[in-house]
N, C-alpha and C. Protein backbone atom coordinates (compact mmCIF):
# COMPACT_ATOMS: atom_id res chain seq x y z
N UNK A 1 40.81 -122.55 -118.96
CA UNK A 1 41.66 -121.75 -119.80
C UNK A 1 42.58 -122.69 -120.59
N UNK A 2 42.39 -122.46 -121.85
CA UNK A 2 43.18 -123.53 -122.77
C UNK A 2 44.83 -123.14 -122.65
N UNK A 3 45.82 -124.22 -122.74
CA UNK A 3 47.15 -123.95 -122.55
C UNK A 3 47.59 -123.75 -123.82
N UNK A 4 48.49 -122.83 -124.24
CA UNK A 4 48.88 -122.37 -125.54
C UNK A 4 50.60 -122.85 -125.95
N UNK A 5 50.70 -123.22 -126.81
CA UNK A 5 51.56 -123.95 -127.33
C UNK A 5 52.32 -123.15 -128.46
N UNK A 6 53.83 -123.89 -128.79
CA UNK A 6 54.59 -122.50 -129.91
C UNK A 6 55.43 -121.78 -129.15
N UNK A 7 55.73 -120.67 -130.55
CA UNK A 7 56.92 -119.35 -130.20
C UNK A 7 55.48 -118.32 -129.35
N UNK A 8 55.87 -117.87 -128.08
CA UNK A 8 54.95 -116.64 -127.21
C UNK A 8 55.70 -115.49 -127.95
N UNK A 9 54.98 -114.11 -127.78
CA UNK A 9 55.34 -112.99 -128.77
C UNK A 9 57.01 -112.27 -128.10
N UNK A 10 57.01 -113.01 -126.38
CA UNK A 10 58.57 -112.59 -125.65
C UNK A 10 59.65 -113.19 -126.64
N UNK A 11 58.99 -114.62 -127.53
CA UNK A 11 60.57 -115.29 -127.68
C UNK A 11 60.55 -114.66 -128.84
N UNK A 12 59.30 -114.28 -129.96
CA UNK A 12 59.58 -113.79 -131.30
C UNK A 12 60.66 -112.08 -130.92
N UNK A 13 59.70 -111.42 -129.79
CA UNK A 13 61.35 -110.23 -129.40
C UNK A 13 62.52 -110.07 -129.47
N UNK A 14 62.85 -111.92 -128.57
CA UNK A 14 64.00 -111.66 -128.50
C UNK A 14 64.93 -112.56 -129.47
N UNK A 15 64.27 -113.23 -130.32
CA UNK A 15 64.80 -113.26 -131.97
C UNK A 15 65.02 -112.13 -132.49
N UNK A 16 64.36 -111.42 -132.86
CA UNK A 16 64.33 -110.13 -133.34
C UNK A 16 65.43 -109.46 -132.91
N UNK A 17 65.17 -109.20 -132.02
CA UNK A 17 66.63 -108.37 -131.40
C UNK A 17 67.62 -108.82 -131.26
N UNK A 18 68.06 -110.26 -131.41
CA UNK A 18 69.33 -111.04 -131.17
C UNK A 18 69.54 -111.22 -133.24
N UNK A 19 68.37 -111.02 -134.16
CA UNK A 19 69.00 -110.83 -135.15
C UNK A 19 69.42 -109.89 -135.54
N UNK A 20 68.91 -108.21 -135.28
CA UNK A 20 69.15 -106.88 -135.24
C UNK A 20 70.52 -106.64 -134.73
N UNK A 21 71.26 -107.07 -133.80
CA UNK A 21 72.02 -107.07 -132.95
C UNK A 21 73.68 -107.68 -133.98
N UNK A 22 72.94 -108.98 -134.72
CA UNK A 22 73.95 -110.02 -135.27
C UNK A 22 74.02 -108.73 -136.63
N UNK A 23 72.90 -108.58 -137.28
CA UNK A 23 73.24 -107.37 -138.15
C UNK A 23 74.10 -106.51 -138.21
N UNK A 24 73.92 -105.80 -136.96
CA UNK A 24 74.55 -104.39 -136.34
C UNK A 24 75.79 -104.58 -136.14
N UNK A 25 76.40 -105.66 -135.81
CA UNK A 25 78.08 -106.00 -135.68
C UNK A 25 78.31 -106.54 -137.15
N UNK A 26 77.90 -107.23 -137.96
CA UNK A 26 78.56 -107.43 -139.24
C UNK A 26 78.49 -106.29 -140.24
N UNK A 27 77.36 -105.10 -140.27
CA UNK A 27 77.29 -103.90 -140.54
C UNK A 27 78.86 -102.80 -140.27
N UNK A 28 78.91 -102.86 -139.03
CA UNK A 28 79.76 -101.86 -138.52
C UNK A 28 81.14 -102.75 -138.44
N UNK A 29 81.08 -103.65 -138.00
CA UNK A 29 82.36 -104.27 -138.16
C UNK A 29 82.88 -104.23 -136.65
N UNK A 30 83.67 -105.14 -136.46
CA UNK A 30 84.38 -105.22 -135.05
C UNK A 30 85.89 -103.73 -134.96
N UNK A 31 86.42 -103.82 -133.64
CA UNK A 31 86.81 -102.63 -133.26
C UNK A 31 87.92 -102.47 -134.11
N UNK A 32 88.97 -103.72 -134.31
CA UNK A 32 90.16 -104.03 -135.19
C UNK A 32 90.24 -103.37 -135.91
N UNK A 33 88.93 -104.16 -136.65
CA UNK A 33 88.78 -104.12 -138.08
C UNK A 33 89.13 -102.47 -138.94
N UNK A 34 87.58 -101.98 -138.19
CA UNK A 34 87.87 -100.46 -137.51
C UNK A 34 88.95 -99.64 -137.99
N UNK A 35 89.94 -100.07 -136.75
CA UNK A 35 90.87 -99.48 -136.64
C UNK A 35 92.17 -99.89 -137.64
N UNK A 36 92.23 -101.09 -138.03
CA UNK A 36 93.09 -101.28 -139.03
C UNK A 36 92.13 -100.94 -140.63
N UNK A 37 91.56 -100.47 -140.84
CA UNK A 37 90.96 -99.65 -142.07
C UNK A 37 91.77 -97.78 -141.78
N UNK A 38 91.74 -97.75 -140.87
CA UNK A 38 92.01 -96.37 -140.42
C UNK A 38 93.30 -96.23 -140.70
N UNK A 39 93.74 -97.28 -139.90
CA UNK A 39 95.54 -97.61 -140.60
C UNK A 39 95.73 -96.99 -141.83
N UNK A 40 95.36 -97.91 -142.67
CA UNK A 40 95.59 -97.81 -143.81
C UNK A 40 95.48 -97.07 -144.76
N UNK A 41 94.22 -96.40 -144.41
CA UNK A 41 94.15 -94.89 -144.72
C UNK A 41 94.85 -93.98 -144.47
N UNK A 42 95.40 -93.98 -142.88
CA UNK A 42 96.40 -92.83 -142.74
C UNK A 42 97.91 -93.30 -143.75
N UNK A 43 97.89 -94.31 -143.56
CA UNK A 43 99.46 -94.56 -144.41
C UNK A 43 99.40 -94.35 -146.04
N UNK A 44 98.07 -94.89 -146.83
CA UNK A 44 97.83 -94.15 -147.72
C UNK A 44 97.96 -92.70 -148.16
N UNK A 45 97.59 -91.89 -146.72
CA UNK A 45 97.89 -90.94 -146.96
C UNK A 45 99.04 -90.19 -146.83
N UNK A 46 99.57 -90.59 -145.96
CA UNK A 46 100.74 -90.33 -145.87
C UNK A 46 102.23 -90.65 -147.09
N UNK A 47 102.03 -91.98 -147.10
CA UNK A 47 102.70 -92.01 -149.11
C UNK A 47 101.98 -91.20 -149.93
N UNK A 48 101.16 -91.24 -149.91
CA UNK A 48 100.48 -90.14 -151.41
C UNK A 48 101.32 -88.76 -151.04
N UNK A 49 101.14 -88.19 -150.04
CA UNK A 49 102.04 -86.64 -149.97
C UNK A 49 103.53 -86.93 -149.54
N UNK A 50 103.46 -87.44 -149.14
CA UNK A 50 105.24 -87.56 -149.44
C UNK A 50 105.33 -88.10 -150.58
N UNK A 51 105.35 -88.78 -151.49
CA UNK A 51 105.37 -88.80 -152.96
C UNK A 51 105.74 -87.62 -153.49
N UNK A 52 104.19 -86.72 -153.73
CA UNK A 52 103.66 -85.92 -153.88
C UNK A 52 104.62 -84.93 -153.76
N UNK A 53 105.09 -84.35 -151.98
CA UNK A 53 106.11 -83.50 -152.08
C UNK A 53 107.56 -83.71 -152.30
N UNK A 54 108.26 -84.79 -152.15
CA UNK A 54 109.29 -85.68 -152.98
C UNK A 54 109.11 -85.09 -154.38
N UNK A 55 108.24 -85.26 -155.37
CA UNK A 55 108.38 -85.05 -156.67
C UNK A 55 108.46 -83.53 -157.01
N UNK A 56 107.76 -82.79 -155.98
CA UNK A 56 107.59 -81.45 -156.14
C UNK A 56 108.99 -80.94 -156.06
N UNK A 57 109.54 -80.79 -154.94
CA UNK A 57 110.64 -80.19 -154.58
C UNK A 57 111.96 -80.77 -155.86
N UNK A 58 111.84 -81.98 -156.11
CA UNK A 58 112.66 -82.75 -157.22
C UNK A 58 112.80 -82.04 -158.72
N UNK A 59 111.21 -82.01 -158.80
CA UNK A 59 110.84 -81.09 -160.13
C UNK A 59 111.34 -79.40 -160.27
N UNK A 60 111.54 -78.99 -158.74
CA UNK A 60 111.70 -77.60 -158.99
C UNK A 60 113.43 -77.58 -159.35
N UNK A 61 114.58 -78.39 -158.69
CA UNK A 61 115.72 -78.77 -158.91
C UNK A 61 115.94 -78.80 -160.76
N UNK A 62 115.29 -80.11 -160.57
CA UNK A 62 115.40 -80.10 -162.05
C UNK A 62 114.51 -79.21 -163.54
N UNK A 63 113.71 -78.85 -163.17
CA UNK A 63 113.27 -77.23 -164.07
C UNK A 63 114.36 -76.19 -164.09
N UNK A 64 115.26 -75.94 -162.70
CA UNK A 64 115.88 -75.15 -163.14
C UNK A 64 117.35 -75.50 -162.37
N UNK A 65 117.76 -76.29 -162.87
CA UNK A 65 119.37 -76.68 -162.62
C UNK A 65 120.08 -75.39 -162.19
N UNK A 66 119.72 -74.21 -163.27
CA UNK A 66 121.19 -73.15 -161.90
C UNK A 66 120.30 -72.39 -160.97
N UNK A 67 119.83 -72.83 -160.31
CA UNK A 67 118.76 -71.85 -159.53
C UNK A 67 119.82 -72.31 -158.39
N UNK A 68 120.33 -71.24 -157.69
CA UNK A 68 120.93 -71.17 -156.43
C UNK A 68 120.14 -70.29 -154.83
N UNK A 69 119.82 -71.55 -154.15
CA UNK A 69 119.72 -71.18 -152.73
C UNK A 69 120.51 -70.27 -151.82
N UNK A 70 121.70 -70.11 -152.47
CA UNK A 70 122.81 -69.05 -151.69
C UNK A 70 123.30 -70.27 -150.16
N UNK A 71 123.26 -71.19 -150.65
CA UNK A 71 123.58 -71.98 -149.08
C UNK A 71 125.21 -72.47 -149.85
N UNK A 72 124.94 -73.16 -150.93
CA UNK A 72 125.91 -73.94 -151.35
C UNK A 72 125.56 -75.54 -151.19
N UNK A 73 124.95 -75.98 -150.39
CA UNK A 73 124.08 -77.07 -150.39
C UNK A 73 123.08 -77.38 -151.07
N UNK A 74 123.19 -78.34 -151.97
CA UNK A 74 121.80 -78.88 -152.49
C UNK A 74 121.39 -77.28 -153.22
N UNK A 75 121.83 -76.13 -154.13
CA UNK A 75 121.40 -75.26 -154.33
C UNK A 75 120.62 -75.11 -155.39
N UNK A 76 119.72 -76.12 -155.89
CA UNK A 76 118.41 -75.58 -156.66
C UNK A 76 117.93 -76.33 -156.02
N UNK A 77 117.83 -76.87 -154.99
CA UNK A 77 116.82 -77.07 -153.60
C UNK A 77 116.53 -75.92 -153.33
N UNK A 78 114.98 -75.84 -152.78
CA UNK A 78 114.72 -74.76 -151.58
C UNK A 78 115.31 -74.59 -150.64
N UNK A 79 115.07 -73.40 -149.99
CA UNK A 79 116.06 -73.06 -148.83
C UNK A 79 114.93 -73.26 -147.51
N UNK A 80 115.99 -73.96 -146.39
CA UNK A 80 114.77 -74.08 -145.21
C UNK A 80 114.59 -72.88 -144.60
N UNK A 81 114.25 -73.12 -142.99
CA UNK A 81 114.33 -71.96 -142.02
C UNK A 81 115.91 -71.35 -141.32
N UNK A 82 116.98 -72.03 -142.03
CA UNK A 82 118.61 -71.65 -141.55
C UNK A 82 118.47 -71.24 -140.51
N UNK A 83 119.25 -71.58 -139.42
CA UNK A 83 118.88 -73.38 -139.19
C UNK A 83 117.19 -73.61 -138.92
N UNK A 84 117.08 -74.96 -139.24
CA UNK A 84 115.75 -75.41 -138.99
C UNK A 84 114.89 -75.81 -139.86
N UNK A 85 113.96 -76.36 -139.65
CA UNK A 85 113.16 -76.24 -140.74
C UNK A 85 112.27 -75.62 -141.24
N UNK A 86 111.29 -76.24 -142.34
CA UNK A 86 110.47 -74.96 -143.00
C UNK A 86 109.43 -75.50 -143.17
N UNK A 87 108.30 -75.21 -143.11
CA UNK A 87 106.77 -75.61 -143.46
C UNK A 87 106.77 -75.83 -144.64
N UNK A 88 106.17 -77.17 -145.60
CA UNK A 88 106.54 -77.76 -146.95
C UNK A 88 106.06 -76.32 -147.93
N UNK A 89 104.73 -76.10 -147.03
CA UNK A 89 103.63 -75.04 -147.69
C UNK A 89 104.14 -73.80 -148.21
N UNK A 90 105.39 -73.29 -147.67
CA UNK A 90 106.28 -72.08 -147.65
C UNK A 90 107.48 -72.40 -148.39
N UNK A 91 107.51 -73.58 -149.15
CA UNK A 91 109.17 -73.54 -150.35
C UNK A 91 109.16 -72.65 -151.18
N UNK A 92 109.78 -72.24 -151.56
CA UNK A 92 110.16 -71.54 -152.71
C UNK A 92 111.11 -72.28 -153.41
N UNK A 93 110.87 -71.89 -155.03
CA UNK A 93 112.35 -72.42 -156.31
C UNK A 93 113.09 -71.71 -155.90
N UNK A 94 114.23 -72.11 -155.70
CA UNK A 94 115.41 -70.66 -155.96
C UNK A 94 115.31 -70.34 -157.84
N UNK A 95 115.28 -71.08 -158.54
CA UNK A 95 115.13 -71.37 -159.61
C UNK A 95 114.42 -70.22 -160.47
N UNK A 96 113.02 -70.06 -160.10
CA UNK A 96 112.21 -68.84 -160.14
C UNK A 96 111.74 -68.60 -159.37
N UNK A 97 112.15 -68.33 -157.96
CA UNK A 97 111.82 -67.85 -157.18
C UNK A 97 110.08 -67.62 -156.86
N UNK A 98 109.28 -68.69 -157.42
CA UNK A 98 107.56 -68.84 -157.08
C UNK A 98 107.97 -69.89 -155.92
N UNK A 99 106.87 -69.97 -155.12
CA UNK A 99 106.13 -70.89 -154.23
C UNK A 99 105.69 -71.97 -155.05
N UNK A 100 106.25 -72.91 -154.21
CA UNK A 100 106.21 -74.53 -154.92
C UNK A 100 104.48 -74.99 -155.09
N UNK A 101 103.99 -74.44 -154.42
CA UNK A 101 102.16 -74.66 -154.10
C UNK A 101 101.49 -73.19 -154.52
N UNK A 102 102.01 -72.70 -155.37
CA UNK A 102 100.91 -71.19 -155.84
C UNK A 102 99.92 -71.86 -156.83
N UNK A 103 99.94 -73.01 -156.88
CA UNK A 103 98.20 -73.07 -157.77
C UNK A 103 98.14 -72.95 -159.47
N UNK A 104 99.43 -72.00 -160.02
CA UNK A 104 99.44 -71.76 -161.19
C UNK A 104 99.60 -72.42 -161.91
N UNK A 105 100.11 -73.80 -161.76
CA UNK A 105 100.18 -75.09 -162.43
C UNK A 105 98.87 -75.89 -161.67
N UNK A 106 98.58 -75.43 -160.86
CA UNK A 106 96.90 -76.09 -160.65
C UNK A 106 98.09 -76.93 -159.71
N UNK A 107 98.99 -77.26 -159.19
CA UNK A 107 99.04 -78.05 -157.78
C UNK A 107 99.50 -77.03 -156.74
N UNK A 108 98.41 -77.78 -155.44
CA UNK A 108 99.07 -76.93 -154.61
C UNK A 108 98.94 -77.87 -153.10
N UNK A 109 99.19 -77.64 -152.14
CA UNK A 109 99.81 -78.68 -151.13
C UNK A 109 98.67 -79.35 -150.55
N UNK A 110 99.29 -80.21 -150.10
CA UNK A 110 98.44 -81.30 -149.53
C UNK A 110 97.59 -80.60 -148.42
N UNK A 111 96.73 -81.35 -148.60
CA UNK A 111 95.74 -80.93 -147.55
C UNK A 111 96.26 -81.91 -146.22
N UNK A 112 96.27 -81.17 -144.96
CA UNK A 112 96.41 -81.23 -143.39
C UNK A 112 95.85 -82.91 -143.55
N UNK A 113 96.31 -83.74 -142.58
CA UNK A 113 96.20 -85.21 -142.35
C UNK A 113 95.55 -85.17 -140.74
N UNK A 114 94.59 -85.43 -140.58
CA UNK A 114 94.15 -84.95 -139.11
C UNK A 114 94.57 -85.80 -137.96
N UNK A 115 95.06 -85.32 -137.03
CA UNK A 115 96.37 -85.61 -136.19
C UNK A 115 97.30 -85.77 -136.55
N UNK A 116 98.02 -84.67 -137.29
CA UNK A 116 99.38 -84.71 -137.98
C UNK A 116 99.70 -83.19 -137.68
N UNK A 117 100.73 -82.95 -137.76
CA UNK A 117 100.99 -81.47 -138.20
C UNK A 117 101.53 -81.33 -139.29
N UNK A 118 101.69 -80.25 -139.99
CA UNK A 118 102.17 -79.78 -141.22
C UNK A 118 103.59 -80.61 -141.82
N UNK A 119 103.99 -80.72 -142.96
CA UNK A 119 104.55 -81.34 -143.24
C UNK A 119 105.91 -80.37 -143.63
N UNK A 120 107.60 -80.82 -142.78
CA UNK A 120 108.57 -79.49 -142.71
C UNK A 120 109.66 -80.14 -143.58
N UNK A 121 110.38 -78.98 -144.41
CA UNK A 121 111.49 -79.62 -145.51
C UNK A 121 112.50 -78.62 -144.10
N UNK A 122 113.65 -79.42 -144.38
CA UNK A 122 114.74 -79.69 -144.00
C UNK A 122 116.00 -79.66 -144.88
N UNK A 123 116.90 -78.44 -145.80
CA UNK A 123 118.09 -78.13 -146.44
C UNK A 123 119.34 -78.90 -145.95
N UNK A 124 119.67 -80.29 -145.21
CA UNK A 124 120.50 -80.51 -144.92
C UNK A 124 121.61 -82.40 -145.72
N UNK A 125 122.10 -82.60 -145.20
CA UNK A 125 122.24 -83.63 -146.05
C UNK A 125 122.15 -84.81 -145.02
N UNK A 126 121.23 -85.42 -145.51
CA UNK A 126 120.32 -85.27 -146.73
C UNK A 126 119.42 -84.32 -146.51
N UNK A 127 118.93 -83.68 -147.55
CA UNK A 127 117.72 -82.99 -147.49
C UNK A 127 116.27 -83.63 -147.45
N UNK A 128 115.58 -83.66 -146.30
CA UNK A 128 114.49 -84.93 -145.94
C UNK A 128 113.16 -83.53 -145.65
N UNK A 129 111.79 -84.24 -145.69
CA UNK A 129 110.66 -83.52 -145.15
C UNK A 129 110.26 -84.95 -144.10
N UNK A 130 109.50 -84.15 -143.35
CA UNK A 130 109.24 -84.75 -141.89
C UNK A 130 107.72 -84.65 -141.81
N UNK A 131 106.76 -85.25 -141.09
CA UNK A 131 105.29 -85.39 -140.84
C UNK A 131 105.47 -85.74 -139.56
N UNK A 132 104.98 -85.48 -138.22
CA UNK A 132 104.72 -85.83 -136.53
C UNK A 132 102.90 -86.00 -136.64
N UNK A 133 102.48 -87.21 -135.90
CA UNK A 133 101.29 -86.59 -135.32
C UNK A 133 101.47 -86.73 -133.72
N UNK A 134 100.18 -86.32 -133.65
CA UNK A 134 100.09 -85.39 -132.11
C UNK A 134 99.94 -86.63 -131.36
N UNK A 135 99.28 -87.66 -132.15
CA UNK A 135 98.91 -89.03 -131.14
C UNK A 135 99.36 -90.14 -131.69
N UNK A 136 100.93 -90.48 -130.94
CA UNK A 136 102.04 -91.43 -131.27
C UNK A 136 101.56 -92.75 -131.17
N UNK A 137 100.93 -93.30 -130.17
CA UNK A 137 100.48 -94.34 -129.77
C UNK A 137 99.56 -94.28 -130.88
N UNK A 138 98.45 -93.69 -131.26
CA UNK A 138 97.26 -94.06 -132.41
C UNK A 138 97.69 -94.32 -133.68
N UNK A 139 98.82 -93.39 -133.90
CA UNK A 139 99.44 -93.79 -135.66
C UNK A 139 100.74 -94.46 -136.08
N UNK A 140 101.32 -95.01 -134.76
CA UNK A 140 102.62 -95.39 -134.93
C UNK A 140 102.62 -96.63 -135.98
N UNK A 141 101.71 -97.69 -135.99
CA UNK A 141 101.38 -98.37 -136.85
C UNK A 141 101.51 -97.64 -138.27
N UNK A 142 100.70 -96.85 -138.74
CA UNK A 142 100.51 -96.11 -139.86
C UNK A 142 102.06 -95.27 -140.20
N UNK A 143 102.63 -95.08 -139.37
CA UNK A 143 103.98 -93.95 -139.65
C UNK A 143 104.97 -95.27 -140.31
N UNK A 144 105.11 -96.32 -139.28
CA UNK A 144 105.43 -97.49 -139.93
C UNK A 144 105.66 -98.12 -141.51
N UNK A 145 103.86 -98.27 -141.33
CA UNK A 145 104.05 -98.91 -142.67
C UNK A 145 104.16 -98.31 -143.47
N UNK A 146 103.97 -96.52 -143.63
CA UNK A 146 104.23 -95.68 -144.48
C UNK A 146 105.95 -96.09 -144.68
N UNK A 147 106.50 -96.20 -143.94
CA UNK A 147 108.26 -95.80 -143.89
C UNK A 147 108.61 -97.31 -145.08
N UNK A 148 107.77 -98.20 -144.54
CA UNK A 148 107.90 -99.85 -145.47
C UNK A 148 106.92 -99.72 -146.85
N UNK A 149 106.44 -98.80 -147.37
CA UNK A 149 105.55 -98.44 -148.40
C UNK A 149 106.73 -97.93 -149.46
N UNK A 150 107.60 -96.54 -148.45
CA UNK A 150 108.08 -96.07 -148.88
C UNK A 150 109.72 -96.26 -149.55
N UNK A 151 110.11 -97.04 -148.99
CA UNK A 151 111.26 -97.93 -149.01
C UNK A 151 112.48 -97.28 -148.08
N UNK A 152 113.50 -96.97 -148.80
CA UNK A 152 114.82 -97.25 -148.08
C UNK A 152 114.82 -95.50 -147.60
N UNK A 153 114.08 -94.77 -148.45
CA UNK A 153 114.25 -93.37 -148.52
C UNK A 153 113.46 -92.74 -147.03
N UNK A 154 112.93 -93.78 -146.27
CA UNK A 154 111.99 -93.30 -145.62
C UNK A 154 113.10 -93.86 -144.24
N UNK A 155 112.42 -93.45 -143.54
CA UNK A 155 112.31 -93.62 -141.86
C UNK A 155 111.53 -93.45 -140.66
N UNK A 156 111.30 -94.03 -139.52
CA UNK A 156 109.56 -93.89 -138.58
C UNK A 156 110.14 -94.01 -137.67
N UNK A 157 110.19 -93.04 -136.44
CA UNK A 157 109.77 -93.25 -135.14
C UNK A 157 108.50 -93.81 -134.85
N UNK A 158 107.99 -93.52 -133.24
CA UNK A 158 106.55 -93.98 -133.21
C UNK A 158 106.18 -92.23 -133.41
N UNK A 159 106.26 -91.34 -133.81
CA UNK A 159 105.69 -90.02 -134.49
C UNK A 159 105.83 -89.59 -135.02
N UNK A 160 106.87 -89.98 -135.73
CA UNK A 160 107.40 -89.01 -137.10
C UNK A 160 107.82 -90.13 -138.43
N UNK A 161 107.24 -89.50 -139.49
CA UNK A 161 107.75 -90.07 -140.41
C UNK A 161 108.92 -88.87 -141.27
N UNK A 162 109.99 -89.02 -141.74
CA UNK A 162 110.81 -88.71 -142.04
C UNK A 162 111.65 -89.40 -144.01
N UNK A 163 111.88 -88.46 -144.71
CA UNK A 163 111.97 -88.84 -145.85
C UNK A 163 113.02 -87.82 -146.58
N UNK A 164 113.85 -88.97 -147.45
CA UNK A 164 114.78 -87.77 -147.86
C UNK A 164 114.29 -87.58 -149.38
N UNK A 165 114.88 -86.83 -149.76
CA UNK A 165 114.80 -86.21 -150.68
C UNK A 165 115.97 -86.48 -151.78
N UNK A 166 116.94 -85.86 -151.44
CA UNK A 166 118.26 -85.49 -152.29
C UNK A 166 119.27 -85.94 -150.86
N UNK A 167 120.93 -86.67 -151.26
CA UNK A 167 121.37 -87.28 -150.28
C UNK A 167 122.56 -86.04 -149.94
């Protein structure tokens, strides 16, 4: 029986699969990586709607300068939940009295940030809106750098990001 010499078809396998393998991690990327893409996305998102509702609530003030809340505070601000706060989704102008998100100008609220809850305005001084998610440890990074995106106006626990508005 002649002795056979070379790559046997076991070692061409396990080339194969040790290059499939080297693929499959530069494809998908390591866990970090991952997870700091995710970051950044959530904090992206998170400045984009606070922006977003920052300018809204700002714009309704200034459209209609005597629009009164009946608080005496901040009164062409919306009015919150007295005391408490208010779901962003539920402002009203005092101004003209529409919903800040009815669509009729074609904007209407941000869409839900998943593991977040709703985003709440707050009538006090300052008048700030607030964002929590449910999993402190996963986004505290992201609440962060949102608060350093956002500058001086902002503020972060490890679950809440917090933002004023009007002082």
């Amino acid at each position: 029986m002649p002795h056979q010499s070379g790559f046997s078809i076991v070692t061409l396998l396990f080339l194969a699969a040790a290059l499939l393998a080297g693929l499959a991690f530069i494809l998908i990327g390591s866990g970090p990586n991952v997870q700091g893409q995710m970051n950044a996305q959530k904090t992206a998102q998170l400045v984009a709607q606070a922006q977003l509702i920052v300018h809204r609530i700002t714009k309704c003030a200034t459209d209609f300068p005597s629009g009164d809340n009946l608080t005496g505070l901040h009164k062409a601000y919306p009015l919150d939940a007295n005391p408490g706060s208010l779901a962003v989704a539920s402002l009203v102008c005092p101004g003209n009295q529409q919903n800040l998100w009815s669509g009729v100008d074609g904007v209407y609220p941000p869409a839900p940030i998943t593991d977040f809850g709703a985003w709440t305005y707050t009538n006090a001084s300052p008048a700030i809106i607030a964002i929590t998610t449910s999993q402190p440890g996963a986004y505290s990074p992201s609440i962060l750098s949102a608060a350093g995106k956002i500058g001086l106006a902002a503020s972060a626990t490890v679950d809440t990001l917090t933002v004023k508005v009007i002082e």
